[in-house]
PDB file of N, CA and C in Angstrom:
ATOM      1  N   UNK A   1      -3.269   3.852 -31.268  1.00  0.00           N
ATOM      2  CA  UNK A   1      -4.540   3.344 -31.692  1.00  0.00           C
ATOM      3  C   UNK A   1      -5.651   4.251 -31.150  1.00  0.00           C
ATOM      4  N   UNK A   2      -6.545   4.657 -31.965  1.00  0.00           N
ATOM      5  CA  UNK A   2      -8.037   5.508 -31.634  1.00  0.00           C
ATOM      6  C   UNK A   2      -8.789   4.404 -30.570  1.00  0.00           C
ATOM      7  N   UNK A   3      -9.168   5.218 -29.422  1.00  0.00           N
ATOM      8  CA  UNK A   3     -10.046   4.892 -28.555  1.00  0.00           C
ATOM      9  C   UNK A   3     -10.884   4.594 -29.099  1.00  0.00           C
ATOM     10  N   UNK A   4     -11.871   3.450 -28.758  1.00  0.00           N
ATOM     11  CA  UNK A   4     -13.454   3.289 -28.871  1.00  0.00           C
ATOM     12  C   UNK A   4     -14.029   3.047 -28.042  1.00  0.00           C
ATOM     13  N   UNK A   5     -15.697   3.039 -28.618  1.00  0.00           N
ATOM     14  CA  UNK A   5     -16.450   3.074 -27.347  1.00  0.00           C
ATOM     15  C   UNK A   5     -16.865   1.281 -27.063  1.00  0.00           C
ATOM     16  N   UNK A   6     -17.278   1.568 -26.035  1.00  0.00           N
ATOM     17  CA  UNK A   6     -17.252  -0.165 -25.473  1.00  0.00           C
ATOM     18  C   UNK A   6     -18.861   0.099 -24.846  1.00  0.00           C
ATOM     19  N   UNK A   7     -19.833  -0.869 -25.257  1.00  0.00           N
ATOM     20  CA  UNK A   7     -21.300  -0.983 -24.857  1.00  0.00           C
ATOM     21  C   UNK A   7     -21.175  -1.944 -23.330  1.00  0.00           C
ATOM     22  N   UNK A   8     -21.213  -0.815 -22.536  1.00  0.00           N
ATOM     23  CA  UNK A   8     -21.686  -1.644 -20.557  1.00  0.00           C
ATOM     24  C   UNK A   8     -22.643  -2.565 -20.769  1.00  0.00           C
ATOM     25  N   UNK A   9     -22.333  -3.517 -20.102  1.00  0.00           N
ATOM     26  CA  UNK A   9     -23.460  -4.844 -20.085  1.00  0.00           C
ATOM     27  C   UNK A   9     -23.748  -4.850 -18.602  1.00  0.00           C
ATOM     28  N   UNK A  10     -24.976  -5.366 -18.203  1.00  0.00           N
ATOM     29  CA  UNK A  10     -25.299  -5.623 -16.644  1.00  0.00           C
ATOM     30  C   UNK A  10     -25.233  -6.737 -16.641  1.00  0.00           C
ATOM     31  N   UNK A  11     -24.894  -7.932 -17.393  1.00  0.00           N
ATOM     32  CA  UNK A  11     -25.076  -9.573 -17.097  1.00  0.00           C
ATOM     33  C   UNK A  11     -23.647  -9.430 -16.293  1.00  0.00           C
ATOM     34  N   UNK A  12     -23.997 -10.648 -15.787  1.00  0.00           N
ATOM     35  CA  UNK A  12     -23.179 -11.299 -14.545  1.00  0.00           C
ATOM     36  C   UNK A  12     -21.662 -11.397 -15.166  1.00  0.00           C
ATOM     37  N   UNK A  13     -21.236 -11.314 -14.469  1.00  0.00           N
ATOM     38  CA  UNK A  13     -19.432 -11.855 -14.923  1.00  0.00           C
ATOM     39  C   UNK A  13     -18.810 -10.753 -15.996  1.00  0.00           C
ATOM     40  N   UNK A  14     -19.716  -9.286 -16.761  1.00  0.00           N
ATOM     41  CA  UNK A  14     -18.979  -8.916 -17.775  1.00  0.00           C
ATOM     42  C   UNK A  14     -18.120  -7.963 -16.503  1.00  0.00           C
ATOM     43  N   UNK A  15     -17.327  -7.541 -16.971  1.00  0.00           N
ATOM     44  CA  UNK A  15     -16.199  -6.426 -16.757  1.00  0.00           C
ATOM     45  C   UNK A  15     -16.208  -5.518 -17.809  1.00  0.00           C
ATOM     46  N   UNK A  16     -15.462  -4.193 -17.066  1.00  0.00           N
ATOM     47  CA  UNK A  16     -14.616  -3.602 -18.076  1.00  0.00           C
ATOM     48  C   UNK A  16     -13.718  -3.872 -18.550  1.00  0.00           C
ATOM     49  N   UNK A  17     -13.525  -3.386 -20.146  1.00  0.00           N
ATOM     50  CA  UNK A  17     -11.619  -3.478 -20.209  1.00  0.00           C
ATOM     51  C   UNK A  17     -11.211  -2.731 -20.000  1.00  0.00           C
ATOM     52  N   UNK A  18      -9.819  -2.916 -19.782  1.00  0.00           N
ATOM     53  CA  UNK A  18      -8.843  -2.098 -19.145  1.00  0.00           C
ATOM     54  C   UNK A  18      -8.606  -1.191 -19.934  1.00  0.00           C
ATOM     55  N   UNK A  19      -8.233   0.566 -19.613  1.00  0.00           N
ATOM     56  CA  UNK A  19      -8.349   1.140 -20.347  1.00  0.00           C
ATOM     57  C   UNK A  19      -9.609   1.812 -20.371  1.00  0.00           C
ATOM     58  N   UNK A  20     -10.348   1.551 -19.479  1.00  0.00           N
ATOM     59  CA  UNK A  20     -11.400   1.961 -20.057  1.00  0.00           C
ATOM     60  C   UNK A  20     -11.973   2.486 -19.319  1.00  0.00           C
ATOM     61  N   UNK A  21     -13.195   4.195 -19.606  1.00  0.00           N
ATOM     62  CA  UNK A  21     -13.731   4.777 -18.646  1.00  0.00           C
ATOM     63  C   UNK A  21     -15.410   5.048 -18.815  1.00  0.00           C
ATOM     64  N   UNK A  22     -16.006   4.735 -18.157  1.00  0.00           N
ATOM     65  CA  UNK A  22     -17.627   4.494 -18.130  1.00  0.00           C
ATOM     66  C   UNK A  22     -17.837   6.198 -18.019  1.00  0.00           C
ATOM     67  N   UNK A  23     -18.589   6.298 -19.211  1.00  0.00           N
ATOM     68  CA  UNK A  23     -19.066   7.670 -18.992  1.00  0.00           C
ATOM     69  C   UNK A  23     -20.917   7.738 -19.102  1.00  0.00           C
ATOM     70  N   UNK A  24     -21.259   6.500 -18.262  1.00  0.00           N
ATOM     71  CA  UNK A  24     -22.666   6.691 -17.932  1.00  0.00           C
ATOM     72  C   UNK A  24     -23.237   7.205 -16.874  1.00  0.00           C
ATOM     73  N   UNK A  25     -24.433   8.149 -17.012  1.00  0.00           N
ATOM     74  CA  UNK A  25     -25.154   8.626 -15.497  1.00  0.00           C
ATOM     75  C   UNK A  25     -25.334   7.734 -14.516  1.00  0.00           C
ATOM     76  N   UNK A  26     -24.819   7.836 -13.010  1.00  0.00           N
ATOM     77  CA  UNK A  26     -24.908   9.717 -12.533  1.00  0.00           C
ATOM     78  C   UNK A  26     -23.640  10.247 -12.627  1.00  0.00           C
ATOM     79  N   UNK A  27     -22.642   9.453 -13.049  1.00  0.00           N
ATOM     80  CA  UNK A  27     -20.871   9.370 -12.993  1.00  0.00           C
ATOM     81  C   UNK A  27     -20.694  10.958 -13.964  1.00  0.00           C
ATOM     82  N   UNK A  28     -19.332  10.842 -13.591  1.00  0.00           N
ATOM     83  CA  UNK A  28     -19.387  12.713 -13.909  1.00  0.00           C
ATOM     84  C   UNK A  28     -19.159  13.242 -15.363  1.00  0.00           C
ATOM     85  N   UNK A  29     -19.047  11.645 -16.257  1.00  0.00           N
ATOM     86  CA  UNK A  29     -19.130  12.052 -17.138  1.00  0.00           C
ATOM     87  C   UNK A  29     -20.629  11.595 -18.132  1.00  0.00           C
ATOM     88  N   UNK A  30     -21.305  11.376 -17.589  1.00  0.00           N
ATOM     89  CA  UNK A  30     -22.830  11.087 -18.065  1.00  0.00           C
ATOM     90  C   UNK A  30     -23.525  11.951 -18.860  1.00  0.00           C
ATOM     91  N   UNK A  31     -24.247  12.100 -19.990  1.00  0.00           N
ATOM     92  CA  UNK A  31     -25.126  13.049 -20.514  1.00  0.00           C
ATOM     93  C   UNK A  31     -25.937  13.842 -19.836  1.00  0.00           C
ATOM     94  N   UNK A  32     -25.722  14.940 -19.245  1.00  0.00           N
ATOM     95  CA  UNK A  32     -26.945  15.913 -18.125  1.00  0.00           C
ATOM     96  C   UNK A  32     -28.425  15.526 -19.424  1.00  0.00           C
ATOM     97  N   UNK A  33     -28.603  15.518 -20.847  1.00  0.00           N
ATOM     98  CA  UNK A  33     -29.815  15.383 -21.205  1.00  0.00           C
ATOM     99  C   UNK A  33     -30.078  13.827 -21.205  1.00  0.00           C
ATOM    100  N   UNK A  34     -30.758  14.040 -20.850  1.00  0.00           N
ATOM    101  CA  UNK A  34     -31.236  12.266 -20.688  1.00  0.00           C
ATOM    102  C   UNK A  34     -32.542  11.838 -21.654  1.00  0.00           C
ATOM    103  N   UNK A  35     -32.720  10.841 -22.175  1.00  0.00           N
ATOM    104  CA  UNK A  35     -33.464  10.434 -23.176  1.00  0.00           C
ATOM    105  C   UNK A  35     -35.052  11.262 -23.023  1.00  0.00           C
ATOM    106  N   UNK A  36     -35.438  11.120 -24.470  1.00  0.00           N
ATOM    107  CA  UNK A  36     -36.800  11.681 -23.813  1.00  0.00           C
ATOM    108  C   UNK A  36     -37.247  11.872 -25.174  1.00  0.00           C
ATOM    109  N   UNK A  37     -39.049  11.401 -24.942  1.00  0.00           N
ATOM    110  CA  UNK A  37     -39.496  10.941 -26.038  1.00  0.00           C
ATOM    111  C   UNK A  37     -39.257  11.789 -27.136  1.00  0.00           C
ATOM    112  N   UNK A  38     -39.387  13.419 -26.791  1.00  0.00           N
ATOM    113  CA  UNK A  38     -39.623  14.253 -28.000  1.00  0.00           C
ATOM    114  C   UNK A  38     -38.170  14.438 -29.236  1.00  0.00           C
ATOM    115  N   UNK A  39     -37.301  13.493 -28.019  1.00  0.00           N
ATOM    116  CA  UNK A  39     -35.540  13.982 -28.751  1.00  0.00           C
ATOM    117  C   UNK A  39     -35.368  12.795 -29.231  1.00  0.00           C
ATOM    118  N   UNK A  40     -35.068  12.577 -30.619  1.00  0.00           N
ATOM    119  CA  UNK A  40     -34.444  11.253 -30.915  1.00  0.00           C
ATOM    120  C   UNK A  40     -33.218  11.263 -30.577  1.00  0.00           C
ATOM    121  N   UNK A  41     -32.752  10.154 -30.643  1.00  0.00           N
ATOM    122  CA  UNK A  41     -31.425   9.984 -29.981  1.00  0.00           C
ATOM    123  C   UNK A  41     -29.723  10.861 -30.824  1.00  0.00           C
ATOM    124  N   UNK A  42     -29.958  10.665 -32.178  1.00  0.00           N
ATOM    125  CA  UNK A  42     -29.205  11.850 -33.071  1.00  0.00           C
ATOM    126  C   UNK A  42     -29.119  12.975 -32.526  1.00  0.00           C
ATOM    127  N   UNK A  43     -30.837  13.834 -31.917  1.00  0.00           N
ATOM    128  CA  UNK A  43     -30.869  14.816 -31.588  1.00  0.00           C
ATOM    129  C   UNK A  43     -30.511  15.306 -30.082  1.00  0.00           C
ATOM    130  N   UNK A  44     -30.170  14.123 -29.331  1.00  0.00           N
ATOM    131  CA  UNK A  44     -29.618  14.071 -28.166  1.00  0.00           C
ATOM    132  C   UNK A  44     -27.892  14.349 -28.165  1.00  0.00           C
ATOM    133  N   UNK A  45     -27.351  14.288 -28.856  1.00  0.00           N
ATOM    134  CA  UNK A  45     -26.244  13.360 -29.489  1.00  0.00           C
ATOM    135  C   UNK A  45     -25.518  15.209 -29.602  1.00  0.00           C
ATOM    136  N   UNK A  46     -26.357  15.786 -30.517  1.00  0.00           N
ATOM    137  CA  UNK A  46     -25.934  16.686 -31.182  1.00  0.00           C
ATOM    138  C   UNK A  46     -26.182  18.188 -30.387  1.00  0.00           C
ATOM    139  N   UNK A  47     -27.565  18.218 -29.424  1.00  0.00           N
ATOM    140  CA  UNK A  47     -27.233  19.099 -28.283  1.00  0.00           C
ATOM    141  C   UNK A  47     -26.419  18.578 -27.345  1.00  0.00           C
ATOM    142  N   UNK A  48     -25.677  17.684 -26.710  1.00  0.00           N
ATOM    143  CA  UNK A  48     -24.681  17.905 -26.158  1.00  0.00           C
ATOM    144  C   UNK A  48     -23.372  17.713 -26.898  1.00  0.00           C
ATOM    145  N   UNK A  49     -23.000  17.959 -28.181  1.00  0.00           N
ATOM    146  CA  UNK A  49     -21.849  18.499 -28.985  1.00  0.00           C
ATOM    147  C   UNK A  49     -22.002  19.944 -29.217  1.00  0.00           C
ATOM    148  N   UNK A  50     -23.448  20.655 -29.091  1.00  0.00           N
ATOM    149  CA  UNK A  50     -23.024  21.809 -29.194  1.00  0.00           C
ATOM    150  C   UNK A  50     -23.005  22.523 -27.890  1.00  0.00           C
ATOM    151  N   UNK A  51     -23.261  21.989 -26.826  1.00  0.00           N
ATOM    152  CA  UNK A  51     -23.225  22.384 -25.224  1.00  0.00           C
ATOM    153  C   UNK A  51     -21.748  22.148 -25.314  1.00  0.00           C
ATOM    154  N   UNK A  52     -20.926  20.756 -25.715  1.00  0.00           N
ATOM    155  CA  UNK A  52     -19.457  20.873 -25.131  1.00  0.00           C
ATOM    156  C   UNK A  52     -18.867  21.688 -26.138  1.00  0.00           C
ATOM    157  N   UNK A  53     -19.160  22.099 -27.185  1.00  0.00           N
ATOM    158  CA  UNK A  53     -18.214  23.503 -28.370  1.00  0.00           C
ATOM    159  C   UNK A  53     -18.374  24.536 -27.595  1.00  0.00           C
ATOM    160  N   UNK A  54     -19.747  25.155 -27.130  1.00  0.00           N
ATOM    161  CA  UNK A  54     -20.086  26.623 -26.759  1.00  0.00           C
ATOM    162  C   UNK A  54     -20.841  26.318 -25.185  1.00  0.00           C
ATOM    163  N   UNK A  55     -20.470  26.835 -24.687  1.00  0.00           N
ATOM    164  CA  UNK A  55     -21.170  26.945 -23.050  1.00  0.00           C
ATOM    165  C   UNK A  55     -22.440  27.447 -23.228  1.00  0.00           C
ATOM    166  N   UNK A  56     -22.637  28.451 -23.890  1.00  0.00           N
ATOM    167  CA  UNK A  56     -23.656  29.385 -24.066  1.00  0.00           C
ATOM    168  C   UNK A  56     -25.059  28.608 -24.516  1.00  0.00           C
ATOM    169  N   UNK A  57     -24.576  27.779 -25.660  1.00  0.00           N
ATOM    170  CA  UNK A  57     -25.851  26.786 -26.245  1.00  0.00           C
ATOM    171  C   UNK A  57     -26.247  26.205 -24.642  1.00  0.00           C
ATOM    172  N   UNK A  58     -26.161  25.738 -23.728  1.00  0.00           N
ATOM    173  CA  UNK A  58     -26.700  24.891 -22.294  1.00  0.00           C
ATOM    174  C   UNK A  58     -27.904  25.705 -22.105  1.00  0.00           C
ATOM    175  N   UNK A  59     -27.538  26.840 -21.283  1.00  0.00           N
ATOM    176  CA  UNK A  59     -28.913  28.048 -21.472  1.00  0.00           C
ATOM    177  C   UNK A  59     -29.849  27.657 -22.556  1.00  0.00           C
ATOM    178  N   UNK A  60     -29.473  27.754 -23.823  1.00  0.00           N
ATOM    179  CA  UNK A  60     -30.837  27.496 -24.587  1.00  0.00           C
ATOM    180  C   UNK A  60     -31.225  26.211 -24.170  1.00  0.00           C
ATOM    181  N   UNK A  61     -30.634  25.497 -23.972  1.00  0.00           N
ATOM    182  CA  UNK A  61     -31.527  24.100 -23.976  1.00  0.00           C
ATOM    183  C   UNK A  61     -31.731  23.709 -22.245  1.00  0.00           C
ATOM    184  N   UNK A  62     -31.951  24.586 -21.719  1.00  0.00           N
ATOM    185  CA  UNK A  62     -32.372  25.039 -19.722  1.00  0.00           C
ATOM    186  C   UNK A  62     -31.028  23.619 -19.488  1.00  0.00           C
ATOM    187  N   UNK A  63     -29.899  23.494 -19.783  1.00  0.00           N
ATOM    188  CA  UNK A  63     -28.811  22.148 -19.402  1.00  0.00           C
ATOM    189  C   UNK A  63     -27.884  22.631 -18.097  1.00  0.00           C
ATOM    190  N   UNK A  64     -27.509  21.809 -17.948  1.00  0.00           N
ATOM    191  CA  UNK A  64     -26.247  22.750 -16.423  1.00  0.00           C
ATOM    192  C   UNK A  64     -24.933  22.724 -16.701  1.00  0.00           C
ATOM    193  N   UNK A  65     -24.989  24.049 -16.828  1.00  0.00           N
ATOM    194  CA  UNK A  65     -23.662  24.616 -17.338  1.00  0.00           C
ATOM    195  C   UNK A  65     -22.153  24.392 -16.040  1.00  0.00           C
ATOM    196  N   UNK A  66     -22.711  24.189 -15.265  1.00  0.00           N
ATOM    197  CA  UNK A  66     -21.700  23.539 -14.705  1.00  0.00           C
ATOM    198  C   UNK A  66     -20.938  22.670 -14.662  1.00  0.00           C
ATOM    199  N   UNK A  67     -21.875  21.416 -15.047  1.00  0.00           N
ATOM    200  CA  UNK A  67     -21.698  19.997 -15.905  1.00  0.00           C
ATOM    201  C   UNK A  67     -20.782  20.084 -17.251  1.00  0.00           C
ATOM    202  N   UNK A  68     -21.154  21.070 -17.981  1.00  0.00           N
ATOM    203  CA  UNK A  68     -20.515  21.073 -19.348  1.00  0.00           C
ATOM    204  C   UNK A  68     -18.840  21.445 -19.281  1.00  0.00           C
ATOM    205  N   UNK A  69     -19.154  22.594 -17.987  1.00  0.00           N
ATOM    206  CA  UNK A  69     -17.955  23.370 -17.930  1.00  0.00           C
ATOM    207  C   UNK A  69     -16.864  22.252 -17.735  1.00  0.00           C
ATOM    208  N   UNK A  70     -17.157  21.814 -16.170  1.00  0.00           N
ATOM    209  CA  UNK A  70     -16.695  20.676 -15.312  1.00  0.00           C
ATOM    210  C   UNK A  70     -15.607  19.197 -16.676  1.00  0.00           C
ATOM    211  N   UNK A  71     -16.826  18.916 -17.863  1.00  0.00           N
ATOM    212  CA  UNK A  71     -16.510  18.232 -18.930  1.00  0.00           C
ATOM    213  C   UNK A  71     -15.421  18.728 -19.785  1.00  0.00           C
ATOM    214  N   UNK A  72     -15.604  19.669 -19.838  1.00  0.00           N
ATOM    215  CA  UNK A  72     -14.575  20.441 -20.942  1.00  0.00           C
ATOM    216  C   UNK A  72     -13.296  20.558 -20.213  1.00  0.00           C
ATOM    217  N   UNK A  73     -13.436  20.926 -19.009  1.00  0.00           N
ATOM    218  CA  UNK A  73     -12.031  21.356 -18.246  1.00  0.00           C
ATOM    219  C   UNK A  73     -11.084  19.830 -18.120  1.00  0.00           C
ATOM    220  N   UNK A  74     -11.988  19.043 -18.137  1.00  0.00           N
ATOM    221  CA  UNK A  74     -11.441  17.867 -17.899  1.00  0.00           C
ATOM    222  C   UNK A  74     -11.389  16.770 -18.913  1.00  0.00           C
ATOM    223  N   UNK A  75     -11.389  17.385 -20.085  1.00  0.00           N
ATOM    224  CA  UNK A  75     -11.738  15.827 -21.195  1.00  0.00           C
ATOM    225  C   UNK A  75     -10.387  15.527 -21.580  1.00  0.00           C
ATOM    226  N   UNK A  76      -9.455  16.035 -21.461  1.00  0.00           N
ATOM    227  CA  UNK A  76      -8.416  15.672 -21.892  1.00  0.00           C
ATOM    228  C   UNK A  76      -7.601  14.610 -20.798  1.00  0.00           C
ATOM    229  N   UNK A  77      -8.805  14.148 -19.677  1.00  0.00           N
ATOM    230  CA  UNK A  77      -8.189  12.968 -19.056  1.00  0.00           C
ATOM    231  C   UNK A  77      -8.773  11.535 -19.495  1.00  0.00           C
ATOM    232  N   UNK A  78      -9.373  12.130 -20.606  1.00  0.00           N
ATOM    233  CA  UNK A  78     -10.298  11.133 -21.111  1.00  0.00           C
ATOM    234  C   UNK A  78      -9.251  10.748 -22.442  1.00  0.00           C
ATOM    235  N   UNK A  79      -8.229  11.042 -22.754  1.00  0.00           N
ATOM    236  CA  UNK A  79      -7.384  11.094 -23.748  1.00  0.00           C
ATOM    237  C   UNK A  79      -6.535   9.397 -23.512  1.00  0.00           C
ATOM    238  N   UNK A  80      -7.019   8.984 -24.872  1.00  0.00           N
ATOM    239  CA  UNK A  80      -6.539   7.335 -25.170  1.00  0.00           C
ATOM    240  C   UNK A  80      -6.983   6.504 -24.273  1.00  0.00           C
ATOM    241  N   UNK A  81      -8.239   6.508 -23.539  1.00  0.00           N
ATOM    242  CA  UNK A  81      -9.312   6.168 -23.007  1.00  0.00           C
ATOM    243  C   UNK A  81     -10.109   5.322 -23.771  1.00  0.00           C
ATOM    244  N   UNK A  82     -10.406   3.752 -23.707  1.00  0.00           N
ATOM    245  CA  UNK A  82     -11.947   3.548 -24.406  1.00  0.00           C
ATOM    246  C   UNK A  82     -12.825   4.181 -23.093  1.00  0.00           C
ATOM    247  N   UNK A  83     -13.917   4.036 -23.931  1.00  0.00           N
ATOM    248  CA  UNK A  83     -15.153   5.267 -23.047  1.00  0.00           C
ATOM    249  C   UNK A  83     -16.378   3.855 -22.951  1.00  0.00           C
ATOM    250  N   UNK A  84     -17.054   3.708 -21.990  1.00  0.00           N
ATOM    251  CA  UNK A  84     -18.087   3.163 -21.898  1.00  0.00           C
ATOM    252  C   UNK A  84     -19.329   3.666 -21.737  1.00  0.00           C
ATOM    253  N   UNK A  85     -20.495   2.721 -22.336  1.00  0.00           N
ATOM    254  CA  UNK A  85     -22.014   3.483 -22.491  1.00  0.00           C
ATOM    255  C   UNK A  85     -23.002   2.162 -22.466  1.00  0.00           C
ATOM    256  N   UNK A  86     -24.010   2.571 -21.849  1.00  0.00           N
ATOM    257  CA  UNK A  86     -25.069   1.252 -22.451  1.00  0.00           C
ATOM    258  C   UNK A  86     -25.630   1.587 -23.506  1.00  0.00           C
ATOM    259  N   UNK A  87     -25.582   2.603 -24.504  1.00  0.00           N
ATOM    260  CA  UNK A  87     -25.862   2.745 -26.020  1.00  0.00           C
ATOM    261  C   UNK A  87     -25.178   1.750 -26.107  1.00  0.00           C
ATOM    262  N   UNK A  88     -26.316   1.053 -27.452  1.00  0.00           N
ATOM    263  CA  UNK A  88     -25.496   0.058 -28.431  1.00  0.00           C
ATOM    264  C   UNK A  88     -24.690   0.897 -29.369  1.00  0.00           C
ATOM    265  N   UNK A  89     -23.697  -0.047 -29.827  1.00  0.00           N
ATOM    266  CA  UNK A  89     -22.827   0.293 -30.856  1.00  0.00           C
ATOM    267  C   UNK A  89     -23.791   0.545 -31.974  1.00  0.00           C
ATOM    268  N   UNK A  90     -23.157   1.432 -32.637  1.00  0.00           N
ATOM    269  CA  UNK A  90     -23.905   1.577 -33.902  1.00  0.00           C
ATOM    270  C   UNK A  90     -24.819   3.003 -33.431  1.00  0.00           C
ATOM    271  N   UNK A  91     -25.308   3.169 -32.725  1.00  0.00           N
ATOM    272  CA  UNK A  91     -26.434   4.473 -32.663  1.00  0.00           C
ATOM    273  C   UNK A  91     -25.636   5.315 -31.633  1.00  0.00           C
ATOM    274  N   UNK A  92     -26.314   6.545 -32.145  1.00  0.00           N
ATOM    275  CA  UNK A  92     -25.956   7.930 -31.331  1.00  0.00           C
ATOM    276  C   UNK A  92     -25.297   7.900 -30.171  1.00  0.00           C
ATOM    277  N   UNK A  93     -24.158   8.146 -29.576  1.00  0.00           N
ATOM    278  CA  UNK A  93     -24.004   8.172 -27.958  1.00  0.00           C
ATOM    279  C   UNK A  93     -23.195   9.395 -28.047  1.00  0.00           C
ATOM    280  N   UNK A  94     -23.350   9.674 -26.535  1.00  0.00           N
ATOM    281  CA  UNK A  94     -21.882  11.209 -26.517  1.00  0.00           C
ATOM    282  C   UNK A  94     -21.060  10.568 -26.644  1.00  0.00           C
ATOM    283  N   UNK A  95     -20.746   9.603 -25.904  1.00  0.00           N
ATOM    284  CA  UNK A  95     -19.194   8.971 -25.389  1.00  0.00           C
ATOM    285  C   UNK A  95     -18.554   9.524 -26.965  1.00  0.00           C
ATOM    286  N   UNK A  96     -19.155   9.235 -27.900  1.00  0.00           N
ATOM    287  CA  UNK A  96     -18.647   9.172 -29.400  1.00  0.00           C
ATOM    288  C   UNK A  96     -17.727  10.645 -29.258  1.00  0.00           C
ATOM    289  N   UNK A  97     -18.963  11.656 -28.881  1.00  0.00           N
ATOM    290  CA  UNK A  97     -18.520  13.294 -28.923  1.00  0.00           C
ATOM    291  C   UNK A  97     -17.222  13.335 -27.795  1.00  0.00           C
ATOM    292  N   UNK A  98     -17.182  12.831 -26.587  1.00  0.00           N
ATOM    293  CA  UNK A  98     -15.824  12.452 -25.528  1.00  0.00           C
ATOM    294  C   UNK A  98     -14.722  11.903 -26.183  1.00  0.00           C
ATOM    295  N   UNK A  99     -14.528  10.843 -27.063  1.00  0.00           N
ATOM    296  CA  UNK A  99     -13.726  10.220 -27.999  1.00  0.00           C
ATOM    297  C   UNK A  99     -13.396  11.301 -28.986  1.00  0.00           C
ATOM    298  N   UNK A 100     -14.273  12.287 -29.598  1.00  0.00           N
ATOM    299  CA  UNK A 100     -13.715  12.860 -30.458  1.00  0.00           C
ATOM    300  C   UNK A 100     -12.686  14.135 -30.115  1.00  0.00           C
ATOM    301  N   UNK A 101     -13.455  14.485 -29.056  1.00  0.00           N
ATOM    302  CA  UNK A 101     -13.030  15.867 -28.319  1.00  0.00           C
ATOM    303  C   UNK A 101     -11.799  15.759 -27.350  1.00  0.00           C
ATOM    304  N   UNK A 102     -11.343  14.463 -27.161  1.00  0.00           N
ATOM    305  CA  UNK A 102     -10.776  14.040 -26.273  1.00  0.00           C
ATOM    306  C   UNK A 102      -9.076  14.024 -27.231  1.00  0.00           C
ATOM    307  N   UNK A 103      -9.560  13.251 -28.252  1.00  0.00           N
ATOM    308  CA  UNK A 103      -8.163  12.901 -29.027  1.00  0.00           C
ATOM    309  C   UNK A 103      -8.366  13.356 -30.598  1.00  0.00           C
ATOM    310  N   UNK A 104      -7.881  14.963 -30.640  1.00  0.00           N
ATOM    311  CA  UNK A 104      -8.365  15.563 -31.888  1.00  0.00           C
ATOM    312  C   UNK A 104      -7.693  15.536 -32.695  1.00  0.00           C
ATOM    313  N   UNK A 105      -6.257  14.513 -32.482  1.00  0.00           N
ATOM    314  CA  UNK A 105      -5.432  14.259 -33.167  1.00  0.00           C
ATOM    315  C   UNK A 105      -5.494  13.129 -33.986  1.00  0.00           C
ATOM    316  N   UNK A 106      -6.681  12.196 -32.864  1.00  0.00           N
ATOM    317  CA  UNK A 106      -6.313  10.771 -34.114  1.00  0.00           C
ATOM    318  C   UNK A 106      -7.358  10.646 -35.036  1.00  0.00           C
TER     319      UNK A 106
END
């Protein structure tokens, strides 16, 4: 079965499910770009898919290439993983780009 992403709640009593890995900031798998008025969230979405394809794109967008590297070397522990985010379902998140990059098989 394809991983999905699961929306983090802060109310009382939720949990994770099992299976499942929170890839929200400051945790190591968090977005280094962080929201910001001038980026809609698509456009957030889509510089860090082209930071995790090419290292090189980070530089253009001043990102830390260490972070990206660090991601890439390691996404394949993210494999049959649900991924967690406080993005709602339905709109832009990386976790989506972690899910995809993670299991390019399913």
């Amino acid at each position: 079965m394809k991983p999905i992403r699961i929306q983090r709640k802060r109310t009382k009593g939720w949990k994770m499910p099992e299976n499942t890995v929170s890839v929200t900031r400051p945790g190591k798998w968090g977005n280094p770009l962080k929201a910001d008025p001038k980026f809609m969230p698509n456009t957030v979405v889509k510089i860090f898919r082209e930071c995790m394809m090419d290292l090189t794109n980070c530089d253009k967008y001043g990102l830390p290439v260490d972070k990206f590297r660090y991601m890439r070397d390691r996404i394949f522990d993210l494999r049959g993983k649900n991924l967690a985010c406080f993005c709602p379902i339905g709109s832009p998140c990386h976790a989506d780009v972690l899910i995809e990059l993670s299991n390019p098989y399913n």
